[in-house]
N, C-alpha and C. Protein backbone atom coordinates (compact mmCIF):
# COMPACT_ATOMS: atom_id res chain seq x y z
N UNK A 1 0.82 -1.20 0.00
CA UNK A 1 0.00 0.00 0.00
C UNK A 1 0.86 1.25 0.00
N UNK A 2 2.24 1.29 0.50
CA UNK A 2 2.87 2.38 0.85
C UNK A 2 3.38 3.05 -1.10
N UNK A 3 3.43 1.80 -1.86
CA UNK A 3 3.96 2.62 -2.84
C UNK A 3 2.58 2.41 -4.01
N UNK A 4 1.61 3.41 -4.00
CA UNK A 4 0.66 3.53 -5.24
C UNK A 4 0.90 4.56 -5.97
N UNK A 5 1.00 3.65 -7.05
CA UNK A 5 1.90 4.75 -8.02
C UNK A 5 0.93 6.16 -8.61
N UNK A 6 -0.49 5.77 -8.31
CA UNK A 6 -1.54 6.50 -8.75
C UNK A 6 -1.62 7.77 -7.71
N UNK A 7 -1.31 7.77 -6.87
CA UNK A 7 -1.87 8.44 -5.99
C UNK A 7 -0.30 9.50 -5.86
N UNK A 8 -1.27 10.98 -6.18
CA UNK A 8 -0.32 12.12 -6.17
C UNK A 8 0.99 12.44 -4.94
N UNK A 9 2.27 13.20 -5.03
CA UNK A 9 3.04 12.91 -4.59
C UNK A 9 2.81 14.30 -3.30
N UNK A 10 2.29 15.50 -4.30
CA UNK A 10 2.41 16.74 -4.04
C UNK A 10 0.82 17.18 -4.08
N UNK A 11 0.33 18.11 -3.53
CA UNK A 11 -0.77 19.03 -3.79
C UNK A 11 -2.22 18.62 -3.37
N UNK A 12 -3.35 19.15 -3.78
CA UNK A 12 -4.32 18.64 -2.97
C UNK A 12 -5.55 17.75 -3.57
N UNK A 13 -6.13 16.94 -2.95
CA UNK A 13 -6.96 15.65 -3.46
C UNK A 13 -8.04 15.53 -2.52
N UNK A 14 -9.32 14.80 -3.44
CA UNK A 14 -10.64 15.24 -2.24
C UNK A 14 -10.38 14.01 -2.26
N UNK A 15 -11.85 13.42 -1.34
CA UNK A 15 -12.33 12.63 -0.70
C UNK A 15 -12.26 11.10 -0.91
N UNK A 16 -12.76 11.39 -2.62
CA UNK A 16 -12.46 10.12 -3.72
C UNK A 16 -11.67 9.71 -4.03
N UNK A 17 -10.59 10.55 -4.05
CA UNK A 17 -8.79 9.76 -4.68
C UNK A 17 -8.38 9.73 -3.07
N UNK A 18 -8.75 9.71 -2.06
CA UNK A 18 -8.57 8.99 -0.89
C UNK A 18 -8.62 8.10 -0.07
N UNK A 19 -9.70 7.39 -1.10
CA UNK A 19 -10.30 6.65 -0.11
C UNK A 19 -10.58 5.77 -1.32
N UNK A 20 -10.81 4.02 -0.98
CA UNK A 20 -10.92 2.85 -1.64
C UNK A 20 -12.17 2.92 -2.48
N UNK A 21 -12.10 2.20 -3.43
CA UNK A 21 -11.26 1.67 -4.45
C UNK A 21 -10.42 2.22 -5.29
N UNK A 22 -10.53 3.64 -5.35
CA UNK A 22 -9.63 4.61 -5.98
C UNK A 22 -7.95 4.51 -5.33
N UNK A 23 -8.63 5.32 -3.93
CA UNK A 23 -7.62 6.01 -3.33
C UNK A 23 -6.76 4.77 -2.19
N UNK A 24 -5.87 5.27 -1.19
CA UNK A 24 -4.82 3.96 -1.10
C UNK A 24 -5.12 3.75 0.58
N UNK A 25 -6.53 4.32 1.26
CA UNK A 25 -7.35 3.92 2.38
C UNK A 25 -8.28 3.38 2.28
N UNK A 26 -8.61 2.18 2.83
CA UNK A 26 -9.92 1.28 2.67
C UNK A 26 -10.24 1.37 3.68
N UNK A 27 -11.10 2.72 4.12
CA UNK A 27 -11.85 3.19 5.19
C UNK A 27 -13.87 3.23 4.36
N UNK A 28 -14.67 3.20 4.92
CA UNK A 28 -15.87 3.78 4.72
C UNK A 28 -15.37 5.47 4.96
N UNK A 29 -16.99 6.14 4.40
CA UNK A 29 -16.84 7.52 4.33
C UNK A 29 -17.00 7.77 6.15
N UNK A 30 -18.15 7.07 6.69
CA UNK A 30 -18.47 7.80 7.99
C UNK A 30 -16.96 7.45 8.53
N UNK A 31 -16.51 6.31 8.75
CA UNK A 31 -14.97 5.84 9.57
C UNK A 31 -13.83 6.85 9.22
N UNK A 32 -14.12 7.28 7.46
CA UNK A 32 -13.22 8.61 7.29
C UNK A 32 -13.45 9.86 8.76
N UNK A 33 -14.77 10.14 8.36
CA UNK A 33 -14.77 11.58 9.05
C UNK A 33 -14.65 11.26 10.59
N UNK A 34 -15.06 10.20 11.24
CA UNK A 34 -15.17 9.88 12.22
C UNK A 34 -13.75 10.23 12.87
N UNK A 35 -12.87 9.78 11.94
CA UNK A 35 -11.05 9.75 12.28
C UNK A 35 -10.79 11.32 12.04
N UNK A 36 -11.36 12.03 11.32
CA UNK A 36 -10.67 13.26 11.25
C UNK A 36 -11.71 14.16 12.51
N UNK A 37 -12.18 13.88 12.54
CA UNK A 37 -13.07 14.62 14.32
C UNK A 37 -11.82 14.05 15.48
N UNK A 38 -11.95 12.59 15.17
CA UNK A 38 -11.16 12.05 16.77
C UNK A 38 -9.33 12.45 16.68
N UNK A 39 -9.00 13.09 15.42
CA UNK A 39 -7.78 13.60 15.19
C UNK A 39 -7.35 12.18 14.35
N UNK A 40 -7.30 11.08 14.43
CA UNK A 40 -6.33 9.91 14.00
C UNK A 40 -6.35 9.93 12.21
N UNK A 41 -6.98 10.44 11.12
CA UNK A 41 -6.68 11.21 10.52
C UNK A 41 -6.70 13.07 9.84
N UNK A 42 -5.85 12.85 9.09
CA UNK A 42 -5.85 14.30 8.70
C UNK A 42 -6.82 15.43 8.73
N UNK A 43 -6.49 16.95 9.40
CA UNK A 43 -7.69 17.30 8.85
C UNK A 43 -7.70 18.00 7.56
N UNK A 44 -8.72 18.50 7.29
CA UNK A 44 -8.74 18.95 5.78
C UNK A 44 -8.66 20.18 5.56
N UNK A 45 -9.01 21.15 4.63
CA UNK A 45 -8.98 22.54 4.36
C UNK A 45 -10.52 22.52 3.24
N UNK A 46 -11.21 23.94 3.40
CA UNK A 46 -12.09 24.01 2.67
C UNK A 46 -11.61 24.92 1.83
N UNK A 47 -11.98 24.56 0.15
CA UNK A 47 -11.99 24.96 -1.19
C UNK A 47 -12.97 26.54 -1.46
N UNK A 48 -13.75 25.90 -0.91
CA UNK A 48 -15.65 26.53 -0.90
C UNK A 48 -16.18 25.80 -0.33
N UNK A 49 -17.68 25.93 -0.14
CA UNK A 49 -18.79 25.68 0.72
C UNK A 49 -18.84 23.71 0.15
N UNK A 50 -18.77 23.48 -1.17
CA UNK A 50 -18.45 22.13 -1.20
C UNK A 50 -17.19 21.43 -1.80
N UNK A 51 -16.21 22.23 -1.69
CA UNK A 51 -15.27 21.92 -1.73
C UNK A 51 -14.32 21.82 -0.47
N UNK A 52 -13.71 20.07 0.14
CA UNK A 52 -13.04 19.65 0.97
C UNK A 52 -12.02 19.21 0.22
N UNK A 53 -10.00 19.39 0.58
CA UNK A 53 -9.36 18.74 0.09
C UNK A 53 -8.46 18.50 1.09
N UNK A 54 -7.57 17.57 1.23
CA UNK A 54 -6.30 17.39 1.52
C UNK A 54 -4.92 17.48 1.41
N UNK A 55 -4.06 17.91 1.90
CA UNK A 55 -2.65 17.82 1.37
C UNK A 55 -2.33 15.86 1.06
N UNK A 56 -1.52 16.29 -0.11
CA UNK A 56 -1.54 14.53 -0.57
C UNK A 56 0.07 13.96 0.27
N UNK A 57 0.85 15.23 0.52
CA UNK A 57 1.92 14.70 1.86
C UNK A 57 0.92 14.26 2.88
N UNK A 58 0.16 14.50 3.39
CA UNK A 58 -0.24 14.25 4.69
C UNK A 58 -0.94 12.35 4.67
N UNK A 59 -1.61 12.32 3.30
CA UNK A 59 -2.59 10.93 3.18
C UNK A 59 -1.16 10.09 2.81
N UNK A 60 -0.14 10.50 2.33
CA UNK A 60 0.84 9.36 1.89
C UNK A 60 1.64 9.43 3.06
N UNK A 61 1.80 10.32 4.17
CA UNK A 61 2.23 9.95 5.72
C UNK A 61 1.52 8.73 6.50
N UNK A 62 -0.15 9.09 5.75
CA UNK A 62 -0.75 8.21 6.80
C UNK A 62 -0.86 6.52 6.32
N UNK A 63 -0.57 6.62 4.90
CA UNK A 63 -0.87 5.17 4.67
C UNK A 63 0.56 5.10 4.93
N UNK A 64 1.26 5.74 4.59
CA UNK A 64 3.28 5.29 4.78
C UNK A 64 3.16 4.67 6.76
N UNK A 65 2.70 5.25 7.26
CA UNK A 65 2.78 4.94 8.67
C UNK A 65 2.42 3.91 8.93
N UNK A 66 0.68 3.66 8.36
CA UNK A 66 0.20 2.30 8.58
C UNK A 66 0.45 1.36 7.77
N UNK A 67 1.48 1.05 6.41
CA UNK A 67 1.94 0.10 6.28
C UNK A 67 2.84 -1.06 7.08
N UNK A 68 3.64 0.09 8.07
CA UNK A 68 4.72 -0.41 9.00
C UNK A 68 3.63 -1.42 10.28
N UNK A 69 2.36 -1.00 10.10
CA UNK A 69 1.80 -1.63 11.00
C UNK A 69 1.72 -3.64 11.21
């Protein structure tokens, strides 16, 4: 999981290239947000009113971390 070659190195990515089957976390959406309230993942930055993204350093910290698991 730590090396997907799809998944950006630099810059910012929503919800969908984060998260499975796309993206390189196989979380549900509620278990997503659930983790970013309880801190255990990232939080996000707003775009606009429906725009949520992420830094893509921060999601390739977090799967880089939990591969070692």
């Amino acid at each position: 999981m730590s090396s997907n070659p799809n998944f950006p190195r630099t810059g910012l990515v929503r919800l969908s290239a984060i998260l499975a089957p796309v993206g390189p976390i196989p979380v549900s959406k509620s278990t997503w947000w659930e983790g970013v309230r309880s801190g255990r993942f990232p939080k996000p930055s707003k775009l606009g009113p429906r725009t949520t993204v992420w830094r893509a350093e921060d999601i390739r910290a977090l799967y880089g971390e939990r591969s070692h698991d």
